[in-house]
Protein backbone atom coordinates (compact mmCIF):
# COMPACT_ATOMS: atom_id res chain seq x y z
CA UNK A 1 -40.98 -136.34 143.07
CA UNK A 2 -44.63 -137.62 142.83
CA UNK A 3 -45.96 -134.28 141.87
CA UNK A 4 -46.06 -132.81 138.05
CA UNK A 5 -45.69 -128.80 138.30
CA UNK A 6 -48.22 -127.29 135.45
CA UNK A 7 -47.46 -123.71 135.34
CA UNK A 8 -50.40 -121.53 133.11
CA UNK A 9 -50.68 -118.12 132.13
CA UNK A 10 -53.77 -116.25 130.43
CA UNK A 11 -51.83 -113.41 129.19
CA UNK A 12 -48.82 -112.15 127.44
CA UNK A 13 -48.92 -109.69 130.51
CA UNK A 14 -47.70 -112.66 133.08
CA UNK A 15 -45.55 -114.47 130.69
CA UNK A 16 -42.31 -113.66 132.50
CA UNK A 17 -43.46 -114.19 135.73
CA UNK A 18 -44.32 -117.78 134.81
CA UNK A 19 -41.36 -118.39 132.98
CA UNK A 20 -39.12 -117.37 136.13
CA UNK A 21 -41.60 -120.03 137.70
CA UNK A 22 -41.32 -122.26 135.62
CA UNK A 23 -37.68 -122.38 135.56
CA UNK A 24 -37.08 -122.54 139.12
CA UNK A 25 -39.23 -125.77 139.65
CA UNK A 26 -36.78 -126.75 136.95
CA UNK A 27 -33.36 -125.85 138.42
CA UNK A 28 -34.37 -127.60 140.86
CA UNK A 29 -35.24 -130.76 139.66
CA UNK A 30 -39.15 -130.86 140.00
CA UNK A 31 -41.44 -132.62 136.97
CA UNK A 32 -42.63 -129.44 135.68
CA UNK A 33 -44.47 -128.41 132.62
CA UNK A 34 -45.26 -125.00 130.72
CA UNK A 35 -48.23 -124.38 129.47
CA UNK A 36 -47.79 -121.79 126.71
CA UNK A 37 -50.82 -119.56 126.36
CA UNK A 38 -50.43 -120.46 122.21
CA UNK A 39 -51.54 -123.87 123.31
CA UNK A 40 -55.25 -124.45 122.66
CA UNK A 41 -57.14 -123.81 126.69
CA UNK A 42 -58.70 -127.72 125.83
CA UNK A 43 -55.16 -129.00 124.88
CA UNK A 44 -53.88 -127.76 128.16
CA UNK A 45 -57.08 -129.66 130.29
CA UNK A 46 -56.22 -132.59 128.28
CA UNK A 47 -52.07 -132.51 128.52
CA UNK A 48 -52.96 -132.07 132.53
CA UNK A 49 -55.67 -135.03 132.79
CA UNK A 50 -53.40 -137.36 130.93
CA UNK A 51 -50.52 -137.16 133.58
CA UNK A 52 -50.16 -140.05 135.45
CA UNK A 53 -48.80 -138.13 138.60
CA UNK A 54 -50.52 -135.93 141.16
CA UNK A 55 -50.47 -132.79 139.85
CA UNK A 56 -50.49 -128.93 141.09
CA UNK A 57 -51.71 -126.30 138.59
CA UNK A 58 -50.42 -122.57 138.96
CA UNK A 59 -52.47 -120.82 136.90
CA UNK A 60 -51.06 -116.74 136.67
CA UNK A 61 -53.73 -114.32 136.09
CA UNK A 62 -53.76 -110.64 136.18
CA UNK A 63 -56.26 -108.95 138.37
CA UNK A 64 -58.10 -105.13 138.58
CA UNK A 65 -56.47 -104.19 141.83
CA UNK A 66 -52.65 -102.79 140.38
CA UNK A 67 -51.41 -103.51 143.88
CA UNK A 68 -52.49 -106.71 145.75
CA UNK A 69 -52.13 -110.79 144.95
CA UNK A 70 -55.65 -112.83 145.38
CA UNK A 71 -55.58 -116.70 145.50
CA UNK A 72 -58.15 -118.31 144.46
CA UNK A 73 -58.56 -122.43 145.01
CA UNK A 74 -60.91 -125.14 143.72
CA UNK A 75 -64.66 -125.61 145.81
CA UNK A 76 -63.32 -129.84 145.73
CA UNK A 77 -60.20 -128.26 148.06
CA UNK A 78 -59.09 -127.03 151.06
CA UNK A 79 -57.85 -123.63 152.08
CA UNK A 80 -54.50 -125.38 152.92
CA UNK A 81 -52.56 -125.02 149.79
CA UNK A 82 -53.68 -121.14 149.00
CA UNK A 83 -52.85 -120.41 153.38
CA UNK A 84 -49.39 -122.32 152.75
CA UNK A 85 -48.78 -119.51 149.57
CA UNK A 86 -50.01 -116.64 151.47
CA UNK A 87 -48.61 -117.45 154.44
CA UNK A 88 -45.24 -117.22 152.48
CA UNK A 89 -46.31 -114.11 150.64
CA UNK A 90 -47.98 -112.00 153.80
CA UNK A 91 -45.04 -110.35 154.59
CA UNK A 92 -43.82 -109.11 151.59
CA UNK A 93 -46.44 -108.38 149.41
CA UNK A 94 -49.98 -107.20 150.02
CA UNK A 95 -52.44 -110.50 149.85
CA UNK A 96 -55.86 -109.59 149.45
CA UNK A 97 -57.25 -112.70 150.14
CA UNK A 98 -57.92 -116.40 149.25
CA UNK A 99 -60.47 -117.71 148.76
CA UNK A 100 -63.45 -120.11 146.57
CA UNK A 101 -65.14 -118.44 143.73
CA UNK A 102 -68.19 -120.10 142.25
CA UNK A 103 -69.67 -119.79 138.63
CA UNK A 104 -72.74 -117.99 138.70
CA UNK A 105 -74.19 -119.67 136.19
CA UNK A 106 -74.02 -123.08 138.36
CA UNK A 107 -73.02 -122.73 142.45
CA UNK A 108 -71.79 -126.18 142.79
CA UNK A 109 -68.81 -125.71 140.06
CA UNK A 110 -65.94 -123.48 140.26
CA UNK A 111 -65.98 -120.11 138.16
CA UNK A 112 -62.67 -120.89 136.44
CA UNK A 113 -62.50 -124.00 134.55
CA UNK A 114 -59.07 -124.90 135.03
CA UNK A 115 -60.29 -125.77 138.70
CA UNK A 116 -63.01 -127.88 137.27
CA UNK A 117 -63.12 -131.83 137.04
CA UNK A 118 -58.92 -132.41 136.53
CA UNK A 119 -58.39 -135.30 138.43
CA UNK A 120 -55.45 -136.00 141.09
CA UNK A 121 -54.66 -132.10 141.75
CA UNK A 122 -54.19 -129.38 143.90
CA UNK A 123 -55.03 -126.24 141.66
CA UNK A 124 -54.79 -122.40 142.24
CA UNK A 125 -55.08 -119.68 140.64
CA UNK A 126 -52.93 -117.03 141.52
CA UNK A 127 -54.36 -113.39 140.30
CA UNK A 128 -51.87 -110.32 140.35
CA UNK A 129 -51.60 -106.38 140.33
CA UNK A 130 -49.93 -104.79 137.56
CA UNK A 131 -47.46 -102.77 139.61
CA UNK A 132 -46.10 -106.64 141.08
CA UNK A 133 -44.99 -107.98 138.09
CA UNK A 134 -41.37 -106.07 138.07
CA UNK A 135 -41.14 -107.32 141.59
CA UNK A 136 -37.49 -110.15 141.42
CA UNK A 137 -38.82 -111.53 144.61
CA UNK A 138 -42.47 -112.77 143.76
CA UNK A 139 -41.05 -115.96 141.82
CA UNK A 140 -39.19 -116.82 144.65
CA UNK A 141 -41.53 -116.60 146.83
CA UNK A 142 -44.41 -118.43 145.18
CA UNK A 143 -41.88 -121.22 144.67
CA UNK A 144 -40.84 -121.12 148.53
CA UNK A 145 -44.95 -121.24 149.08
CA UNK A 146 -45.26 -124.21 146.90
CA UNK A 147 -42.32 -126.40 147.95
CA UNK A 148 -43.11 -125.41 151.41
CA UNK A 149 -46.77 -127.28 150.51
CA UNK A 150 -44.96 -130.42 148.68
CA UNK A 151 -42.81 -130.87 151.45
CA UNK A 152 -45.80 -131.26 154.52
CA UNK A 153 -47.27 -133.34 151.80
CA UNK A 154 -44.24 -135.84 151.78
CA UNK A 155 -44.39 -136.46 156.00
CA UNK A 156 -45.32 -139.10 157.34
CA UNK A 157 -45.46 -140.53 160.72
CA UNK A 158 -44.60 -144.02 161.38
CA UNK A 159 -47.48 -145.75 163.24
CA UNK A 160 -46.97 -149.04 165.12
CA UNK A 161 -47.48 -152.00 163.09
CA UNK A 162 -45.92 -150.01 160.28
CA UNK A 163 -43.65 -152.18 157.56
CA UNK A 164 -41.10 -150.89 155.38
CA UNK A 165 -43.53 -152.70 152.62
CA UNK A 166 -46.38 -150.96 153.73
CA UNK A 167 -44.77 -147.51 154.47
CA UNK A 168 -43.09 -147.30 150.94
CA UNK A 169 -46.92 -147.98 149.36
């Protein structure tokens, strides 16, 4: 795989949610690492920035509405990771949205700082209703949303001129 998994949690709240994550990326055989909430929040940036792979952060966070899921991505990327998530979430659970959220401190830098300045990644933050968490399903279907982005990431079309040298790099 050329993608490290970071799953994150803010809360004790969400802790099961990402473990199920966590451990499904495992089963099946992706790079993945947990990111305890005991861990320091500068010890995670740095254990992230030091990977040498591309990496995708799921960051779980609980939000005010008890009954909806909103995804927030980074202002550096495009809506195409959160849409591949919802897309897989839409019909079973009750997205809100997704969507950009700036600091309003500074407009030109996201409000959450594990979207800020982490270098080869695809980051979201996914933000949940209370009354989800005892749902079996959600795991399973963030993971389906997430490999389902990995794998249109992984196509390629072979263009004429195209080596096996070339290809491969």
């Amino acid at each position: 795989m050329n993608y490290e998994i970071f799953i994150e949690f803010d809360n004790s709240n969400i802790l099961e949610l990402s473990e199920q994550l966590y451990n499904l990326f495992l089963e099946n055989n992706y790079s993945v690492t947990f990111l305890d909430n005991n861990i320091p929040f500068d010890e995670k940036i740095k254990i992230i920035k030091d990977s040498n792979k591309k990496n995708i952060i799921i960051s779980n966070k609980i939000n005010n509405d008890n009954n909806t899921i909103e995804i927030v991505y980074s202002l550096r990327d495009t809506d195409s990771f959160a849409k591949t998530i919802n897309n897989q979430l839409i019909n079973n659970f009750n997205v809100s949205k997704y969507y950009q959220l700036r600091s309003g401190t500074n407009t030109n830098l996201d409000y959450y700082e594990i979207l800020r300045d982490i270098k080869n990644n695809e980051s979201i933050i996914i933000k949940y209703g209370n009354n989800l968490l005892n749902n079996t399903s959600l795991a399973n279907n963030i993971y389906r949303g997430i490999t389902n982005y990995l794998n249109e990431q992984n196509v390629y079309t072979v263009q004429s001129g195209d080596s096996l040298y070339s290809i491969a790099r």
